[in-house]
C-alpha atoms as a PDB file:
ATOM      1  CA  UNK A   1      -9.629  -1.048   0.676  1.00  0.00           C
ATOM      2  CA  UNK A   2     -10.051  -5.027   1.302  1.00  0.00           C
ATOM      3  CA  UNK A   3      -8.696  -7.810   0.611  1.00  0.00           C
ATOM      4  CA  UNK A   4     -11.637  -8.684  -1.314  1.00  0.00           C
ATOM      5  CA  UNK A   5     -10.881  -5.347  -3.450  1.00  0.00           C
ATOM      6  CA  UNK A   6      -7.817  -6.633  -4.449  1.00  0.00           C
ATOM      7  CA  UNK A   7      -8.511 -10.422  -5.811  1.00  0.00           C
ATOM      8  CA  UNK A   8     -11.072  -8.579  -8.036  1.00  0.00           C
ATOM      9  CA  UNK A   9      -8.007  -6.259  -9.318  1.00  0.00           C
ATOM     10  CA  UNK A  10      -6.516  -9.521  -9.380  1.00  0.00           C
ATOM     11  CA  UNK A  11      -7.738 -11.194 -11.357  1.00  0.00           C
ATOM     12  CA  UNK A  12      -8.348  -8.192 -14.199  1.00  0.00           C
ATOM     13  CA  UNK A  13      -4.943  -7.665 -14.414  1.00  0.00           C
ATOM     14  CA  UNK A  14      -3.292 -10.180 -16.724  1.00  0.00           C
ATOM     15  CA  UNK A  15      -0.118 -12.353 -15.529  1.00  0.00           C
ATOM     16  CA  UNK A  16       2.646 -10.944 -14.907  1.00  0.00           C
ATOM     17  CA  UNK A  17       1.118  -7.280 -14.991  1.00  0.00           C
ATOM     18  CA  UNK A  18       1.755  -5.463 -11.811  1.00  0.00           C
ATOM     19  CA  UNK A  19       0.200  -3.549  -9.385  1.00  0.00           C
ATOM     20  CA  UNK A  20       1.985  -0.067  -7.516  1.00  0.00           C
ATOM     21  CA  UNK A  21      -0.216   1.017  -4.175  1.00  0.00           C
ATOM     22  CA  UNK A  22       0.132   4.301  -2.864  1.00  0.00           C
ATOM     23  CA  UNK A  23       0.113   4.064   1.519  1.00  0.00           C
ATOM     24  CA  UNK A  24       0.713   6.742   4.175  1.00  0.00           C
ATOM     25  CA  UNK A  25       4.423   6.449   5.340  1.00  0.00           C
ATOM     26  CA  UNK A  26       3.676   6.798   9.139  1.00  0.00           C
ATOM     27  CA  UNK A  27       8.091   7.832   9.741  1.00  0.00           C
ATOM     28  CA  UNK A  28       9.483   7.343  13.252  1.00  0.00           C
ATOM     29  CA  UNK A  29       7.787  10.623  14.500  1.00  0.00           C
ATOM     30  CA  UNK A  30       4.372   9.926  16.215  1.00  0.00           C
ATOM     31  CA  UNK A  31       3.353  13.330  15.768  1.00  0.00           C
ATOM     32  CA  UNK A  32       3.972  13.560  11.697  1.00  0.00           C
ATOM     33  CA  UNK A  33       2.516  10.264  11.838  1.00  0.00           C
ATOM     34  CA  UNK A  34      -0.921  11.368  13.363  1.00  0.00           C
ATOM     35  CA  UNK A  35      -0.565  14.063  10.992  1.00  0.00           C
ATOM     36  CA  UNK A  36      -0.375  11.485   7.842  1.00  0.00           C
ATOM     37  CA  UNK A  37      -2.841   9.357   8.877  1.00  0.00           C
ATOM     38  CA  UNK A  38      -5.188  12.334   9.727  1.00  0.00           C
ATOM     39  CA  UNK A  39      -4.757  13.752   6.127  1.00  0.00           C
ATOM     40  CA  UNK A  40      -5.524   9.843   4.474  1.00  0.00           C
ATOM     41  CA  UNK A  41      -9.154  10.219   6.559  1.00  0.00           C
ATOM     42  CA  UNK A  42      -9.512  13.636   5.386  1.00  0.00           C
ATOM     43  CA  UNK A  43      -9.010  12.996   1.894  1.00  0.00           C
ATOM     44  CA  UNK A  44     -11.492  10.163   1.979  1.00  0.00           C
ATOM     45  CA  UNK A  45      -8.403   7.168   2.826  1.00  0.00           C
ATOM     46  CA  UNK A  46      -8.010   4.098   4.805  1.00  0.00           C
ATOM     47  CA  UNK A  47      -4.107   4.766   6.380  1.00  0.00           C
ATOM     48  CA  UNK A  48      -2.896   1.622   5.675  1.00  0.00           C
ATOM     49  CA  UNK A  49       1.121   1.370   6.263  1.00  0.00           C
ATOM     50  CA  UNK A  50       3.252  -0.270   3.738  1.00  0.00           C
ATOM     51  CA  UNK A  51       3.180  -3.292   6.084  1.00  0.00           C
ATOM     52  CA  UNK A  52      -0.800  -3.265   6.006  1.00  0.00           C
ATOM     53  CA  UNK A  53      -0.371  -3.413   2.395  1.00  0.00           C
ATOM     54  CA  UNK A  54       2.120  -6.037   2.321  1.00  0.00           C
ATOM     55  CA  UNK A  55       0.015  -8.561   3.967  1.00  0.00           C
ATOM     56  CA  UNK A  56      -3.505  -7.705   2.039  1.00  0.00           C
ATOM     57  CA  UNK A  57      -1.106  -7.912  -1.692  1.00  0.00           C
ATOM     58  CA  UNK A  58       0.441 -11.144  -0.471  1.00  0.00           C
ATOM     59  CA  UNK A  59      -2.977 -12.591   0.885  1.00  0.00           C
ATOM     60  CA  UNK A  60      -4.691 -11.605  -2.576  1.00  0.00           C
ATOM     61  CA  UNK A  61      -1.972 -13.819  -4.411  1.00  0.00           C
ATOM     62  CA  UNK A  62       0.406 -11.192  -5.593  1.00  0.00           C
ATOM     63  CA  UNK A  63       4.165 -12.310  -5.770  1.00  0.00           C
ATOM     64  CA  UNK A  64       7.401 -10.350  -5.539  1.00  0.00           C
ATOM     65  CA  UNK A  65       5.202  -7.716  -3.277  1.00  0.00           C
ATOM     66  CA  UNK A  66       7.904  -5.089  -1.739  1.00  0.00           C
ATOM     67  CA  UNK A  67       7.792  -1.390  -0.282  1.00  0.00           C
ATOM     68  CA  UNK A  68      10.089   0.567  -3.189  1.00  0.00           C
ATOM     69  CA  UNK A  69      12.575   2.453  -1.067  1.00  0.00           C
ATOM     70  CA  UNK A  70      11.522   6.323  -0.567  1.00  0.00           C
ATOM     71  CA  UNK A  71      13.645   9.083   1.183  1.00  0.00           C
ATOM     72  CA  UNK A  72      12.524   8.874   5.294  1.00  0.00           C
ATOM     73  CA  UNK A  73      10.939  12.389   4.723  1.00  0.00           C
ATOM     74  CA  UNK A  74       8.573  11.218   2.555  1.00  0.00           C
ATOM     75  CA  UNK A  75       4.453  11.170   2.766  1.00  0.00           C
ATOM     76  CA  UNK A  76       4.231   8.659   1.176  1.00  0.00           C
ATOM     77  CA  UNK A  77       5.509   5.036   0.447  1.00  0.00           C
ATOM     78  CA  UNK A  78       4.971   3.017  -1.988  1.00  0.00           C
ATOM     79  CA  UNK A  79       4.287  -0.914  -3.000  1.00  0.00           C
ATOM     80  CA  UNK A  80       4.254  -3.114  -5.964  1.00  0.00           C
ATOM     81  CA  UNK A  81       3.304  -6.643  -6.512  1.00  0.00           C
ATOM     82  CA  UNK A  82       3.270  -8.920  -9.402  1.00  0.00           C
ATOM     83  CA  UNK A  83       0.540 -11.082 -10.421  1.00  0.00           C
ATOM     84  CA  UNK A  84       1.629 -14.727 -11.433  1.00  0.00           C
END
């Protein structure tokens, strides 16, 4: 997943469509967090964390990008942005 990935989704997704990205949500355990991002390589991933995400949906000229809230216990987080 690249930045360069995401200005091609970019700019196929008409304005004011939005994206929702799936990322590992590491939690404040190191061990379940090894664990998580172990199971994103497995499965063929790139364990990006919702802040990872963040940054490459901002930098790819998404607006309104955010991490939807998700219970602490959770896998998984996940992120949205808006195209303009």
């Amino acid at each position: 997943w690249s930045l360069g990935d995401q200005r091609g989704v970019h700019c196929a997704l008409r304005p004011g469509g939005w994206i929702l990205f799936q990322s590992v949500n590491p939690g404040a355990d190191p061990v379940a967090a090894s664990f998580a991002r172990l199971r994103t390589v497995l499965w063929g991933g790139c364990p990006r964390v919702p802040g990872e995400a963040e940054v490459l949906l901002n930098q790819a000229g998404y607006s309104q990008v955010q991490t939807l809230p998700s219970s602490p216990t959770a896998i998984q987080a996940m992120i949205v942005g808006r195209r303009p």
